[in-house]
C-alpha atoms as a PDB file:
ATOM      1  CA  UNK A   1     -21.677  -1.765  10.042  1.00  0.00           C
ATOM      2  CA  UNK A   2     -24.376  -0.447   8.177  1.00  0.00           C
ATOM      3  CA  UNK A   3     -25.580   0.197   4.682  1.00  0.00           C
ATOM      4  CA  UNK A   4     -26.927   3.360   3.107  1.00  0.00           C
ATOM      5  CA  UNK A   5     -29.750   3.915   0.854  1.00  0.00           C
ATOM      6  CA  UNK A   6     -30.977   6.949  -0.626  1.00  0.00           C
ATOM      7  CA  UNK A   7     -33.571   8.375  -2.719  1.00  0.00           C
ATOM      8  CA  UNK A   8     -33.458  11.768  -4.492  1.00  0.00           C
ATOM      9  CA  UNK A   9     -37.219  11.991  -5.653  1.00  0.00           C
ATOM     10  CA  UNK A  10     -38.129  11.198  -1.694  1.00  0.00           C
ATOM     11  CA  UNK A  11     -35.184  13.041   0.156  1.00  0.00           C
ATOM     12  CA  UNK A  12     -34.479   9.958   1.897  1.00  0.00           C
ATOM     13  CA  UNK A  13     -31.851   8.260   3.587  1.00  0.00           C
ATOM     14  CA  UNK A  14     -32.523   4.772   4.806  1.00  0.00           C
ATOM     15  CA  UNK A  15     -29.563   3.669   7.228  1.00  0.00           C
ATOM     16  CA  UNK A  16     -30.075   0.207   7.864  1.00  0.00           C
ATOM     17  CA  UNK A  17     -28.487  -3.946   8.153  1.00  0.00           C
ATOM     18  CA  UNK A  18     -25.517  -5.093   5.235  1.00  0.00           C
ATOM     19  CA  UNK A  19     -27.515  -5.223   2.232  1.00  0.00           C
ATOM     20  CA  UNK A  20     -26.738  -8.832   0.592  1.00  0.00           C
ATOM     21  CA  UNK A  21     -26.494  -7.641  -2.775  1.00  0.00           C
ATOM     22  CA  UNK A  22     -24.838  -4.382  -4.974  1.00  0.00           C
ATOM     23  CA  UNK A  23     -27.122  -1.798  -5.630  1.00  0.00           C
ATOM     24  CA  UNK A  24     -27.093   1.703  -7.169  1.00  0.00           C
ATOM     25  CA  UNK A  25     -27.197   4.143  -4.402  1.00  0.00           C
ATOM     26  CA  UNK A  26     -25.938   2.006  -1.593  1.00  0.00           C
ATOM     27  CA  UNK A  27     -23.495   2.059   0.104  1.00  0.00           C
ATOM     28  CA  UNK A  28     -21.929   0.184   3.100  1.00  0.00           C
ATOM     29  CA  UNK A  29     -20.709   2.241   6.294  1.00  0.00           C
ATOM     30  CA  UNK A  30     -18.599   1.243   9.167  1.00  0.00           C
ATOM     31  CA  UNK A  31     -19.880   1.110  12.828  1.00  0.00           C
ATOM     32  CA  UNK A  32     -18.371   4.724  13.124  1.00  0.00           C
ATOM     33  CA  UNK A  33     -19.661   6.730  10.193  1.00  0.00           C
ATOM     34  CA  UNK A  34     -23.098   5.029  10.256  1.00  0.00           C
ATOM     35  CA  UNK A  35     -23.066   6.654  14.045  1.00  0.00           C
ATOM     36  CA  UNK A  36     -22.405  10.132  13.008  1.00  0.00           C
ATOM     37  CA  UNK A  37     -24.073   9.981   9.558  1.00  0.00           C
ATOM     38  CA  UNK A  38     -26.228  13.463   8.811  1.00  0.00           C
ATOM     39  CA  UNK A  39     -28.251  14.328   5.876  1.00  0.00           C
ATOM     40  CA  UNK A  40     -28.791  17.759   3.979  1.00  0.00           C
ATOM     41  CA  UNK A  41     -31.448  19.896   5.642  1.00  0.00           C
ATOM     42  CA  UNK A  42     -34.819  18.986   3.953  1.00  0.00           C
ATOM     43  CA  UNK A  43     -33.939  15.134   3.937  1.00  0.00           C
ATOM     44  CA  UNK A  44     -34.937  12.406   6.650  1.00  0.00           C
ATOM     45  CA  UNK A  45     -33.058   9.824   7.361  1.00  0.00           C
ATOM     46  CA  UNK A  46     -34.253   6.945   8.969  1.00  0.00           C
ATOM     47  CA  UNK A  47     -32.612   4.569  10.523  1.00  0.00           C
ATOM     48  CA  UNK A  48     -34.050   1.160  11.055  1.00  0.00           C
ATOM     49  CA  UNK A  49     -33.482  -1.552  14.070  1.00  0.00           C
ATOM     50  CA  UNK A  50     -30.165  -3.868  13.814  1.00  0.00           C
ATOM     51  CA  UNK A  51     -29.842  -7.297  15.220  1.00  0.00           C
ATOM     52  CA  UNK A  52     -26.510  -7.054  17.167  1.00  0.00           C
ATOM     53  CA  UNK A  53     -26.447 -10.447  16.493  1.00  0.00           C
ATOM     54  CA  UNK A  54     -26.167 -10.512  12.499  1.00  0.00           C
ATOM     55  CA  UNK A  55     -22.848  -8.421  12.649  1.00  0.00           C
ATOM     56  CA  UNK A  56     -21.249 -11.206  13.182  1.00  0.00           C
ATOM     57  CA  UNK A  57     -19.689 -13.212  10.063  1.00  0.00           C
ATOM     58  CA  UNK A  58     -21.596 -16.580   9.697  1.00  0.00           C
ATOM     59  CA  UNK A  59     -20.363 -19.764   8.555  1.00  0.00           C
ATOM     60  CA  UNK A  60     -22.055 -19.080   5.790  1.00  0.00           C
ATOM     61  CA  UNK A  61     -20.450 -15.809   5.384  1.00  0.00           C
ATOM     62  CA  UNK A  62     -16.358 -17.300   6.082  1.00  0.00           C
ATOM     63  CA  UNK A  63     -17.272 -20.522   3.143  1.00  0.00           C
ATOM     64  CA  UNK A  64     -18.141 -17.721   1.128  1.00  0.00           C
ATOM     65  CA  UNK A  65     -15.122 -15.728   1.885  1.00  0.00           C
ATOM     66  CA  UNK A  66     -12.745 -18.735   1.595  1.00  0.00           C
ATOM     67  CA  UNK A  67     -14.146 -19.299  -1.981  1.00  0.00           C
ATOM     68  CA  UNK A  68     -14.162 -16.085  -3.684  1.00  0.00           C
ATOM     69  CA  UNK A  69     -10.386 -15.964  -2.388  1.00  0.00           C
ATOM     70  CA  UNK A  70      -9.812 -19.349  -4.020  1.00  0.00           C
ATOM     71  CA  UNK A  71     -11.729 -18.402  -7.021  1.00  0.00           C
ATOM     72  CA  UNK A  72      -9.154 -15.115  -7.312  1.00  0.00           C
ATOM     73  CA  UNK A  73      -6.225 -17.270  -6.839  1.00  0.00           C
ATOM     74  CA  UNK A  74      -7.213 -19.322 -10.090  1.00  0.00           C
ATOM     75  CA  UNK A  75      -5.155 -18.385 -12.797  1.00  0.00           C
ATOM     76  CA  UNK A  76      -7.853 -19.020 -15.786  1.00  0.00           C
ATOM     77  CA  UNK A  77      -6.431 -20.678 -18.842  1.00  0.00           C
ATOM     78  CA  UNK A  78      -4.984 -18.828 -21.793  1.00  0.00           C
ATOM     79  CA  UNK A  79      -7.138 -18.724 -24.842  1.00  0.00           C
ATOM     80  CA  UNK A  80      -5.743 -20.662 -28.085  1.00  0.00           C
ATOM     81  CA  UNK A  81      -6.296 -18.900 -31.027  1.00  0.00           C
ATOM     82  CA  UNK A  82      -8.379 -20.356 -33.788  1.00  0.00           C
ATOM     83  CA  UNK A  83      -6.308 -23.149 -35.744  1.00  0.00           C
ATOM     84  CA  UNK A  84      -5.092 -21.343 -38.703  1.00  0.00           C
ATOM     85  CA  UNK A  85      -5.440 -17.930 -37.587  1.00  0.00           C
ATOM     86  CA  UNK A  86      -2.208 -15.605 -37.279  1.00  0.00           C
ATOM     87  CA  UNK A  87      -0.190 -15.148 -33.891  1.00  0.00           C
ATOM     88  CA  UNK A  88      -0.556 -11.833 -32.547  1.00  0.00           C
ATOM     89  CA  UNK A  89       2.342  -9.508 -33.785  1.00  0.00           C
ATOM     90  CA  UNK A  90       4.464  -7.968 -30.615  1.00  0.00           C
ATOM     91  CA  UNK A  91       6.182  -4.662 -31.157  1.00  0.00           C
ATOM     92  CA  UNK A  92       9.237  -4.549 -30.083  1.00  0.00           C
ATOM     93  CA  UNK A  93       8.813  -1.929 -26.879  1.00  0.00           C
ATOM     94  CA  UNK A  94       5.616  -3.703 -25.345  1.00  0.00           C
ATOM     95  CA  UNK A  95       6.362  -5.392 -21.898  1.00  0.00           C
ATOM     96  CA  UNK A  96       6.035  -8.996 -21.820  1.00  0.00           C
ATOM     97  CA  UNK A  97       3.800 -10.481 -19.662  1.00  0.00           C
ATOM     98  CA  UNK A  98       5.828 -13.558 -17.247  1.00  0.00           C
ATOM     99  CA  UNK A  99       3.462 -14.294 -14.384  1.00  0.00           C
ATOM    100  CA  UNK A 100       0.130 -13.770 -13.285  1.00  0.00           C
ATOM    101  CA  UNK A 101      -1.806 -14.165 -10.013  1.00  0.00           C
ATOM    102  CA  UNK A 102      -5.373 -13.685 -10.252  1.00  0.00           C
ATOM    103  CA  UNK A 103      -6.326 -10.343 -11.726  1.00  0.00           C
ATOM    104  CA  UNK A 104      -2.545  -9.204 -11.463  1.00  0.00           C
ATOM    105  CA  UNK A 105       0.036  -9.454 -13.763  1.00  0.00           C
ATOM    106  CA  UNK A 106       3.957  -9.230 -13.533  1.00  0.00           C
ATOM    107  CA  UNK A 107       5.233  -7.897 -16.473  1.00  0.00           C
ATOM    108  CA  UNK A 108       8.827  -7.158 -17.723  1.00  0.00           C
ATOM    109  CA  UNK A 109      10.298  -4.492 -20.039  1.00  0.00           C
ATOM    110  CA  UNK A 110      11.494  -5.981 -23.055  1.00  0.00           C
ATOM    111  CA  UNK A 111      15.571  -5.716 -23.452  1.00  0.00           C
ATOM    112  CA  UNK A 112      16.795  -3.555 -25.815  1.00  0.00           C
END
């Protein structure tokens, strides 16, 4: 795996290790497509020296994992309105939220 960087102003594509962080203009390519990657005539790419060796997930990298997955199973607490201030008004064809898990949400179609 591999990430790509470019730069317009320079006509440059930098293929090189996982960056750490987001960034505009990268992106992150699999063994494969970082193999057979091309750029448009006028551009260089170059393509800098991996360590076979930091492909492979640390234990660093799996406690990370294991707690962003815990973090997404969290269901965060519902905010309480202000005391005194009026309950939101549901119409009477919104869908009702029952469940939630994470960032998803089961909802069900109100009964007629």
């Amino acid at each position: 795996m591999a990430t790509l960087t470019y730069v317009y102003a320079d006509s440059t594509a930098v293929l090189g290790p996982l960056a750490t962080y987001a960034e505009p203009h990268c992106y992150d390519l699999c063994a494969e497509h970082s193999e057979r990657l091309t750029a448009p005539r006028g551009w260089e790419v170059v393509r800098l020296a991996m360590d076979p060796a930091s492909t492979r997930p640390s234990g660093d990298d799996l406690e990370a994992l294991a707690d962003a997955v815990r973090e997404a199973a969290r269901t965060p607490p519902s905010p309480e309105p202000p005391p005194g201030a009026p309950l939101p008004r549901r119409g009477a064809a919104d869908p009702v939220e029952v469940a939630r898990r994470g960032h998803l949400r089961i909802l069900r179609s109100p009964e007629p």
